[in-house]
PDB file of N, CA and C in Angstrom:
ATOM      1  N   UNK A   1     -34.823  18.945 -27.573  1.00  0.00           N
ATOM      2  CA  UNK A   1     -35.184  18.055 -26.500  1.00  0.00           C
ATOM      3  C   UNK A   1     -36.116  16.961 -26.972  1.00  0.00           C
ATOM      4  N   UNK A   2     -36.409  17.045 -28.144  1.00  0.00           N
ATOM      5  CA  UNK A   2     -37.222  15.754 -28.774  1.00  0.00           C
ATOM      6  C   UNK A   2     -36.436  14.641 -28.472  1.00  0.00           C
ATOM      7  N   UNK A   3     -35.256  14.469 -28.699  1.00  0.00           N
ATOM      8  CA  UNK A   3     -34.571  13.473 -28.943  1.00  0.00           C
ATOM      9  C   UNK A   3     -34.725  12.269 -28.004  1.00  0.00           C
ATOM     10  N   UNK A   4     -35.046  13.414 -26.827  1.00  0.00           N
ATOM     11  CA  UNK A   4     -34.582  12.649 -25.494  1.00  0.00           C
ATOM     12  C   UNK A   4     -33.454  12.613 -24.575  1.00  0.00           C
ATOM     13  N   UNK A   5     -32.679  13.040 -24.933  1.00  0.00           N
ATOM     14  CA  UNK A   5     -31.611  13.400 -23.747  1.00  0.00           C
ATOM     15  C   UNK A   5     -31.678  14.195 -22.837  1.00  0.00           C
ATOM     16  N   UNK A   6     -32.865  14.978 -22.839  1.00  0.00           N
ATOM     17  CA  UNK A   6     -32.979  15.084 -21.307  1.00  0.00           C
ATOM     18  C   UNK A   6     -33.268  14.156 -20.239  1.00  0.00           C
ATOM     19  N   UNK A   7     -33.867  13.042 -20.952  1.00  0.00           N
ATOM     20  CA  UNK A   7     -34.892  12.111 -19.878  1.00  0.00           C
ATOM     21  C   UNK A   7     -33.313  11.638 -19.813  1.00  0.00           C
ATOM     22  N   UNK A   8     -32.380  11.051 -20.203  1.00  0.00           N
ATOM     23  CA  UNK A   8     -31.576  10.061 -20.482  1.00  0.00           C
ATOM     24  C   UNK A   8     -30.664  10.907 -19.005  1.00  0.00           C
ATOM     25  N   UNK A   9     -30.205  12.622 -18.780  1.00  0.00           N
ATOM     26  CA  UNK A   9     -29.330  12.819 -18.238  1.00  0.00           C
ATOM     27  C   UNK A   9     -30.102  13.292 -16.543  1.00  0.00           C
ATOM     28  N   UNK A  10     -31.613  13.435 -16.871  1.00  0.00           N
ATOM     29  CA  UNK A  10     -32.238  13.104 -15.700  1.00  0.00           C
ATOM     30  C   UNK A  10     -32.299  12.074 -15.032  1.00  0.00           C
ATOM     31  N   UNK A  11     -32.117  11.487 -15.566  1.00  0.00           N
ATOM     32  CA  UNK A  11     -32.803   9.830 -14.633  1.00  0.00           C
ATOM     33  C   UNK A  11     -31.265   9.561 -13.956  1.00  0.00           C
ATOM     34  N   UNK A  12     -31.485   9.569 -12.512  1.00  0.00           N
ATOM     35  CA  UNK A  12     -29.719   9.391 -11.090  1.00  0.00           C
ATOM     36  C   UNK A  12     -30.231   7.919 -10.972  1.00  0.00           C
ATOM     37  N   UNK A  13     -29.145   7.487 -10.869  1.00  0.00           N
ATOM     38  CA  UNK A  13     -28.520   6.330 -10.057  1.00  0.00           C
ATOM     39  C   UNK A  13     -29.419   6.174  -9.187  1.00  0.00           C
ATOM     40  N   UNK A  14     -30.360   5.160  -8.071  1.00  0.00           N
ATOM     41  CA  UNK A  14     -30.704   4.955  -7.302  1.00  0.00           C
ATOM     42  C   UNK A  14     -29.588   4.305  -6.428  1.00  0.00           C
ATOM     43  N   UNK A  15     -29.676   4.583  -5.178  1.00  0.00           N
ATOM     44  CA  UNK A  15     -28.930   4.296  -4.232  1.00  0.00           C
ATOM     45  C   UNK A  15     -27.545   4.984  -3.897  1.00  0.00           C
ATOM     46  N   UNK A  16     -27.798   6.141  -3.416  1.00  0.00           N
ATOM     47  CA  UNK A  16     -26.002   6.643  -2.997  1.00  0.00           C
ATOM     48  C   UNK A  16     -25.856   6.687  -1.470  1.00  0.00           C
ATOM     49  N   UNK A  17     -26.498   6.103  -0.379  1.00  0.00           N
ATOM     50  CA  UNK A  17     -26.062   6.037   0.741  1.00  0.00           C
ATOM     51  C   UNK A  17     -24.490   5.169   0.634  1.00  0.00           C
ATOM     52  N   UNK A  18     -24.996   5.360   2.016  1.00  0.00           N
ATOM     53  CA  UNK A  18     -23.356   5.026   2.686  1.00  0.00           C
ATOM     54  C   UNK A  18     -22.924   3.482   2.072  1.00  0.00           C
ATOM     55  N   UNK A  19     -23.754   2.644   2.451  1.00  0.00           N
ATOM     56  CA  UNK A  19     -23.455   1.370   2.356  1.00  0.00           C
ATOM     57  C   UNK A  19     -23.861   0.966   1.022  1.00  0.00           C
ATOM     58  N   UNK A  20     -24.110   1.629   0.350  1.00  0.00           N
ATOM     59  CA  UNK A  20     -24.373   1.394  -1.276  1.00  0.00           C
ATOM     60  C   UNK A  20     -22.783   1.844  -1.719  1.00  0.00           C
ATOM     61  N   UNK A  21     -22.343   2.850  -1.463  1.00  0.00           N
ATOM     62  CA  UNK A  21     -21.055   3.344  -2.002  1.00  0.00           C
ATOM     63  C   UNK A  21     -20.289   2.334  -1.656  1.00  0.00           C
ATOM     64  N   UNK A  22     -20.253   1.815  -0.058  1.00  0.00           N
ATOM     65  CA  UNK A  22     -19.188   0.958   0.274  1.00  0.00           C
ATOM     66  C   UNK A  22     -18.748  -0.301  -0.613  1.00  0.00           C
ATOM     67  N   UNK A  23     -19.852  -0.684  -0.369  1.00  0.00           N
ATOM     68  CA  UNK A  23     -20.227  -1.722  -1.354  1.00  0.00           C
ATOM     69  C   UNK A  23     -19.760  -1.879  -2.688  1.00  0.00           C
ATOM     70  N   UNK A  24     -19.839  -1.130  -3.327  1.00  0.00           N
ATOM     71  CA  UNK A  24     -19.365  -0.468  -4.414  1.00  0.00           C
ATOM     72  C   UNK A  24     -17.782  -0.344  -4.714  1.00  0.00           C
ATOM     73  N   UNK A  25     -17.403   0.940  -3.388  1.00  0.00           N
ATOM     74  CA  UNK A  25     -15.795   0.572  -3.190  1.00  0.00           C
ATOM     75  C   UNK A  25     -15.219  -0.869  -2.963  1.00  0.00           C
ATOM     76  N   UNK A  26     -15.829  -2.076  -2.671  1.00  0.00           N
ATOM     77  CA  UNK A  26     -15.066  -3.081  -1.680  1.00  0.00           C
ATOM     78  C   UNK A  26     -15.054  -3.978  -3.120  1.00  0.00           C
ATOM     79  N   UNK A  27     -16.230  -3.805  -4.082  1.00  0.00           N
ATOM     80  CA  UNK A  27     -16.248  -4.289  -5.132  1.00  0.00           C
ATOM     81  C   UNK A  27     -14.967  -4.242  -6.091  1.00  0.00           C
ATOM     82  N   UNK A  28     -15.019  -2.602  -6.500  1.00  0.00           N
ATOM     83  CA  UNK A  28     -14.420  -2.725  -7.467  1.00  0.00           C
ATOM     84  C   UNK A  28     -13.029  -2.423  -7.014  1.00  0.00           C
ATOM     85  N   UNK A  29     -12.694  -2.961  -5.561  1.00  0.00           N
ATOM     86  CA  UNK A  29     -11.926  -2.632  -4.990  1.00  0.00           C
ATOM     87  C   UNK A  29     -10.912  -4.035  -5.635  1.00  0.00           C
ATOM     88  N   UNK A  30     -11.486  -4.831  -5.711  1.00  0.00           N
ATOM     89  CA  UNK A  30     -11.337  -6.452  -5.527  1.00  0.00           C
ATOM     90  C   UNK A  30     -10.858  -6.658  -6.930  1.00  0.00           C
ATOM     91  N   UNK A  31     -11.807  -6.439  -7.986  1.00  0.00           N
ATOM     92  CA  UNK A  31     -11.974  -5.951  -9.270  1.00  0.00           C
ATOM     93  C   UNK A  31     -10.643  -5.519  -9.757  1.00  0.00           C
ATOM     94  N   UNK A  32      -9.898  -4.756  -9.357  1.00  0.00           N
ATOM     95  CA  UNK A  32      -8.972  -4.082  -9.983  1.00  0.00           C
ATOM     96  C   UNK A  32      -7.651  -5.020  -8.873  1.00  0.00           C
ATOM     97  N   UNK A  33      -7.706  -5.178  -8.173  1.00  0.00           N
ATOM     98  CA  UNK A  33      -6.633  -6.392  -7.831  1.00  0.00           C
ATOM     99  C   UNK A  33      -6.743  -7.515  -8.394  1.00  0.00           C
ATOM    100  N   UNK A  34      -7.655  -7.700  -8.808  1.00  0.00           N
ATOM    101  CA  UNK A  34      -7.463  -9.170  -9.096  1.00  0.00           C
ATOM    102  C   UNK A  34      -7.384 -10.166 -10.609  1.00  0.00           C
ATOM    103  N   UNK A  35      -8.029  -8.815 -11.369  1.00  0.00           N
ATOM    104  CA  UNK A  35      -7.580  -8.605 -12.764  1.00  0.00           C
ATOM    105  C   UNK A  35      -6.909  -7.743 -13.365  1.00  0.00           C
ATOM    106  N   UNK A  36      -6.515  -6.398 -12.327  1.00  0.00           N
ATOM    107  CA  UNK A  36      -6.111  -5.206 -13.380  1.00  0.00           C
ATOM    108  C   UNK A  36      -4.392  -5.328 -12.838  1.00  0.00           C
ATOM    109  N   UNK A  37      -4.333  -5.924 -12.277  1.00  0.00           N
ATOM    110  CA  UNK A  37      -2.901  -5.903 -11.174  1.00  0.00           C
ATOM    111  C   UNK A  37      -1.845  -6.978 -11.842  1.00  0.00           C
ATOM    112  N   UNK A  38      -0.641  -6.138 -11.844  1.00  0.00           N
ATOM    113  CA  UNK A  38       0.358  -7.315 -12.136  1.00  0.00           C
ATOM    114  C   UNK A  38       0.751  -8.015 -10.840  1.00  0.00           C
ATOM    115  N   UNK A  39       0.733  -8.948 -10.901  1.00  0.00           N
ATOM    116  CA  UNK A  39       1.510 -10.041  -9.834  1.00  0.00           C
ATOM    117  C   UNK A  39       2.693 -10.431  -9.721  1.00  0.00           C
ATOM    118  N   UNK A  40       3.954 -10.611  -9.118  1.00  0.00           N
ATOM    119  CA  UNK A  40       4.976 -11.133  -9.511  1.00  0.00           C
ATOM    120  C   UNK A  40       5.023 -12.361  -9.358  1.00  0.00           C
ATOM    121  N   UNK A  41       6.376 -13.007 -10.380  1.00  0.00           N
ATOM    122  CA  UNK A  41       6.565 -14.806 -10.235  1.00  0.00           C
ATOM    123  C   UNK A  41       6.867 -14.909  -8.992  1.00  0.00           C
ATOM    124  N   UNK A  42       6.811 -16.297  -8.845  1.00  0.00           N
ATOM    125  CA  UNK A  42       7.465 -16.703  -7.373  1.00  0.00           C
ATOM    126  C   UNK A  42       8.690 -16.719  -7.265  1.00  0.00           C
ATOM    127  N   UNK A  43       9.461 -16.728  -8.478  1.00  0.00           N
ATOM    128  CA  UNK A  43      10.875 -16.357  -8.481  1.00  0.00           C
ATOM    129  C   UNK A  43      11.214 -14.882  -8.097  1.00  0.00           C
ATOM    130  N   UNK A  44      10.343 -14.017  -8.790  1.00  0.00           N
ATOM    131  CA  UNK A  44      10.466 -12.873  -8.197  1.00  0.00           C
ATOM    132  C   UNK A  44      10.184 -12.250  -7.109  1.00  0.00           C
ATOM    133  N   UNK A  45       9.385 -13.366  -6.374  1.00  0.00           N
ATOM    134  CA  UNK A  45       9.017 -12.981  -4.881  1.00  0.00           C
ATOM    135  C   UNK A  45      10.031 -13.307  -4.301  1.00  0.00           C
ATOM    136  N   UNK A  46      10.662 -14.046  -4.161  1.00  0.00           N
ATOM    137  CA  UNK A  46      12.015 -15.278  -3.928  1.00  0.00           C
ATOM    138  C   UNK A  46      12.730 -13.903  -4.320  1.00  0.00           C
ATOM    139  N   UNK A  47      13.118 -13.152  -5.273  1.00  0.00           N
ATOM    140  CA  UNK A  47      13.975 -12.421  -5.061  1.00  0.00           C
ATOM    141  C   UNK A  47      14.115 -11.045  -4.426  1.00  0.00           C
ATOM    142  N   UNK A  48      12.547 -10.877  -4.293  1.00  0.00           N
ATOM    143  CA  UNK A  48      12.215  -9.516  -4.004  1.00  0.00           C
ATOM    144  C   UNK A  48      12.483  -9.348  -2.427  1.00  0.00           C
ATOM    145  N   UNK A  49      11.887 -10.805  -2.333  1.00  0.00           N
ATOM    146  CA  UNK A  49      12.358 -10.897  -0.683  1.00  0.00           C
ATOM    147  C   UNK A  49      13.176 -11.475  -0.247  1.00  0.00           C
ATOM    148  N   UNK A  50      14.493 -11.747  -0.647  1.00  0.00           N
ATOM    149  CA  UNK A  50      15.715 -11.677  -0.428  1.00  0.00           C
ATOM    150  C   UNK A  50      16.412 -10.370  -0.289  1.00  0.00           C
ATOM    151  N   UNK A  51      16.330  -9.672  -0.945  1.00  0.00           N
ATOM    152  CA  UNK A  51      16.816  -8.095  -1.155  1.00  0.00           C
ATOM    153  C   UNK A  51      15.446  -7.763  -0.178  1.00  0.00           C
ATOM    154  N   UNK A  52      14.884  -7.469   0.421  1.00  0.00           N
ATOM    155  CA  UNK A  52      14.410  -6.831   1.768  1.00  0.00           C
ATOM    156  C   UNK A  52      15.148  -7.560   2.990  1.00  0.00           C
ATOM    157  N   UNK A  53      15.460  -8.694   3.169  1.00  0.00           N
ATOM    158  CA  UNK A  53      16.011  -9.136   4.446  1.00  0.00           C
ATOM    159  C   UNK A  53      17.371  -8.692   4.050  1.00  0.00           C
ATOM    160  N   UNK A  54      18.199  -8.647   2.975  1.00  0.00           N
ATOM    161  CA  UNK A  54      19.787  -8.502   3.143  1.00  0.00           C
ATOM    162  C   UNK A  54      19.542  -6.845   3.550  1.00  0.00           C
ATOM    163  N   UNK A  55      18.603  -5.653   3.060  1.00  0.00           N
ATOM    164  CA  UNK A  55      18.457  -4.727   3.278  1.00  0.00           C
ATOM    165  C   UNK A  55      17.619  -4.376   5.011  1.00  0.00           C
ATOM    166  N   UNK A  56      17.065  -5.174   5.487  1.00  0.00           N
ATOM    167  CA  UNK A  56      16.824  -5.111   6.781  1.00  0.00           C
ATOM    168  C   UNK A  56      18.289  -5.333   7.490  1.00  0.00           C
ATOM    169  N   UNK A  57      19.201  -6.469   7.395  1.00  0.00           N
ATOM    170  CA  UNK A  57      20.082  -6.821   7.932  1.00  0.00           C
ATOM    171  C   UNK A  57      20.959  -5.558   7.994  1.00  0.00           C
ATOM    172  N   UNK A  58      21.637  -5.059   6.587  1.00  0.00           N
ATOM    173  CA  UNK A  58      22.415  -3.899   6.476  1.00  0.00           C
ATOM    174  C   UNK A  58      21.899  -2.334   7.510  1.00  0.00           C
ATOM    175  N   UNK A  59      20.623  -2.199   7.772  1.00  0.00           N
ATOM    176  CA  UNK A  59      20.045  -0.956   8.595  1.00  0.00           C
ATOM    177  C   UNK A  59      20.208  -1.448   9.667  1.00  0.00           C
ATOM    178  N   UNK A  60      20.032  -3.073   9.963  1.00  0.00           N
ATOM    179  CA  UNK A  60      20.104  -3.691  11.564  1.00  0.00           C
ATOM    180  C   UNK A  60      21.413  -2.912  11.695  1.00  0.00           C
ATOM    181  N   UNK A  61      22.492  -3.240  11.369  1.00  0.00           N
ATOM    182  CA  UNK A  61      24.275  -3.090  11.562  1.00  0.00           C
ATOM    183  C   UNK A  61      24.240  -1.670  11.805  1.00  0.00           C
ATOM    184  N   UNK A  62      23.766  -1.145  10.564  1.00  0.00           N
ATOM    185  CA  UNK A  62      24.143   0.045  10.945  1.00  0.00           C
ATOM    186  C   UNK A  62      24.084   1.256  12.232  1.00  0.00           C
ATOM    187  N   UNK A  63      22.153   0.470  12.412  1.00  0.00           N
ATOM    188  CA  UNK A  63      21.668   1.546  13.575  1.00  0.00           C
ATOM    189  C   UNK A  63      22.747   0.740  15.083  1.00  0.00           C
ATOM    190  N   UNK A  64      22.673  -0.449  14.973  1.00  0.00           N
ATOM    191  CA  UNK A  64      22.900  -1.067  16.196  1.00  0.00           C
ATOM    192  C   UNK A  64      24.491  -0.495  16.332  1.00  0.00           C
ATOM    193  N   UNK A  65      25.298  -0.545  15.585  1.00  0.00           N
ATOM    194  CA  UNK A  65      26.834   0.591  15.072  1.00  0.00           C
ATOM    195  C   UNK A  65      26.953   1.582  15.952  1.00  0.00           C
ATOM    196  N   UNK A  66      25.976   2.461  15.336  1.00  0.00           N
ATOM    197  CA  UNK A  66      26.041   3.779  15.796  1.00  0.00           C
ATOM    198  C   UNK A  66      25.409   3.734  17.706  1.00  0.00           C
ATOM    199  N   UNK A  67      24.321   2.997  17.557  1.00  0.00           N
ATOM    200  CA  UNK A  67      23.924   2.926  19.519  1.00  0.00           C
ATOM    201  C   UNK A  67      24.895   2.639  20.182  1.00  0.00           C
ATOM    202  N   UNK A  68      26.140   1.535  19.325  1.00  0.00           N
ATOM    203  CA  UNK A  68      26.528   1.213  20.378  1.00  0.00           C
ATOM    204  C   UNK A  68      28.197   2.599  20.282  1.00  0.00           C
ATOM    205  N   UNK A  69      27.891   3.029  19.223  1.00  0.00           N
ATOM    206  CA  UNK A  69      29.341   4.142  19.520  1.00  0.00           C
ATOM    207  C   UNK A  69      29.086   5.077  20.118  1.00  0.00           C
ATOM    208  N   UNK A  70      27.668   5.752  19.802  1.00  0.00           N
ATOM    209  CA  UNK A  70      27.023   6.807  20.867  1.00  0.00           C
ATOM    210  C   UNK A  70      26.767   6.931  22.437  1.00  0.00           C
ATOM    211  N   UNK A  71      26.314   4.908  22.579  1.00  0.00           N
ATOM    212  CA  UNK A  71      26.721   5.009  23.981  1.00  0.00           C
ATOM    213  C   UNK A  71      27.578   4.953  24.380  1.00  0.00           C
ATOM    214  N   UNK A  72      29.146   4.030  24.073  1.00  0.00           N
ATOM    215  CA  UNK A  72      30.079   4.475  24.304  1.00  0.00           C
ATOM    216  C   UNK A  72      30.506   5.917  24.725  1.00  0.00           C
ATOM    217  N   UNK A  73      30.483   6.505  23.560  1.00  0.00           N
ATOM    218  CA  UNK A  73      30.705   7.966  23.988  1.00  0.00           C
ATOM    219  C   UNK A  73      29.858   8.585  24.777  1.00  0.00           C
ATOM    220  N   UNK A  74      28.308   8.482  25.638  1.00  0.00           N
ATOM    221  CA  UNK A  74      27.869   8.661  26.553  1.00  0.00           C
ATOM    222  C   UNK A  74      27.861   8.044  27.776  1.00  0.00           C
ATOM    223  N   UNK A  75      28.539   7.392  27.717  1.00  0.00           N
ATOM    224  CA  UNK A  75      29.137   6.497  28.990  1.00  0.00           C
ATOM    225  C   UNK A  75      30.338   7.358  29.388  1.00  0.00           C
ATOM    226  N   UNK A  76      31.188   7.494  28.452  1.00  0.00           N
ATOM    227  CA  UNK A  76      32.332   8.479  28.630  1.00  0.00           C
ATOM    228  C   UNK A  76      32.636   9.696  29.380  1.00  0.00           C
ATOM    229  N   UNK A  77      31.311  10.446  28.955  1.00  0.00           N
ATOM    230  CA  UNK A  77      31.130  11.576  29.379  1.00  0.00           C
ATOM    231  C   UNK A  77      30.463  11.800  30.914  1.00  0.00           C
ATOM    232  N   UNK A  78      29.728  10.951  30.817  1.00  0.00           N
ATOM    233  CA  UNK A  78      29.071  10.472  32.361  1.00  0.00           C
ATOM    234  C   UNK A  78      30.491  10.647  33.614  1.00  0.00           C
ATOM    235  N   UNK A  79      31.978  10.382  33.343  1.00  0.00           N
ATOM    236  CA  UNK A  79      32.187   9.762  34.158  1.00  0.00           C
ATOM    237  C   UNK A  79      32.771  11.177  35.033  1.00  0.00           C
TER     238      UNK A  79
END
């Protein structure tokens, strides 16, 4: 214990309340988006979001498909 590493693994952090942590989180929250993060091109946004609307469109068809064959066939049965 001459060395000193006790003093070194004694000595805490000051500040662990709430709004010290937050703080902290919102930081290195930012931190890691904004340098650690890949971004895509704008071409690839351009494509990424093309393929979500042709893929919204295709689930539109489908669900609206089936409501309208199901009601059909519950209209049917009604009568």
């Amino acid at each position: 214990m001459a060395n000193g590493s006790a003093a070194k693994t004694a000595a805490k952090p000051k500040g662990n309340g709430l709004l010290v942590r937050a703080f902290r989180f919102v930081r290195e929250s930012y931190v890691e988006t904004r340098y650690k993060s890949a971004w895509p091109t704008w071409a690839e946004l351009r494509q990424f979001t093309l393929v979500v609307i042709f893929a919204l469109c295709v689930v539109s068809l489908w669900i609206g498909g089936l409501d309208f064959i199901l009601g059909r066939i519950t209209a049917g049965l009604g009568h």
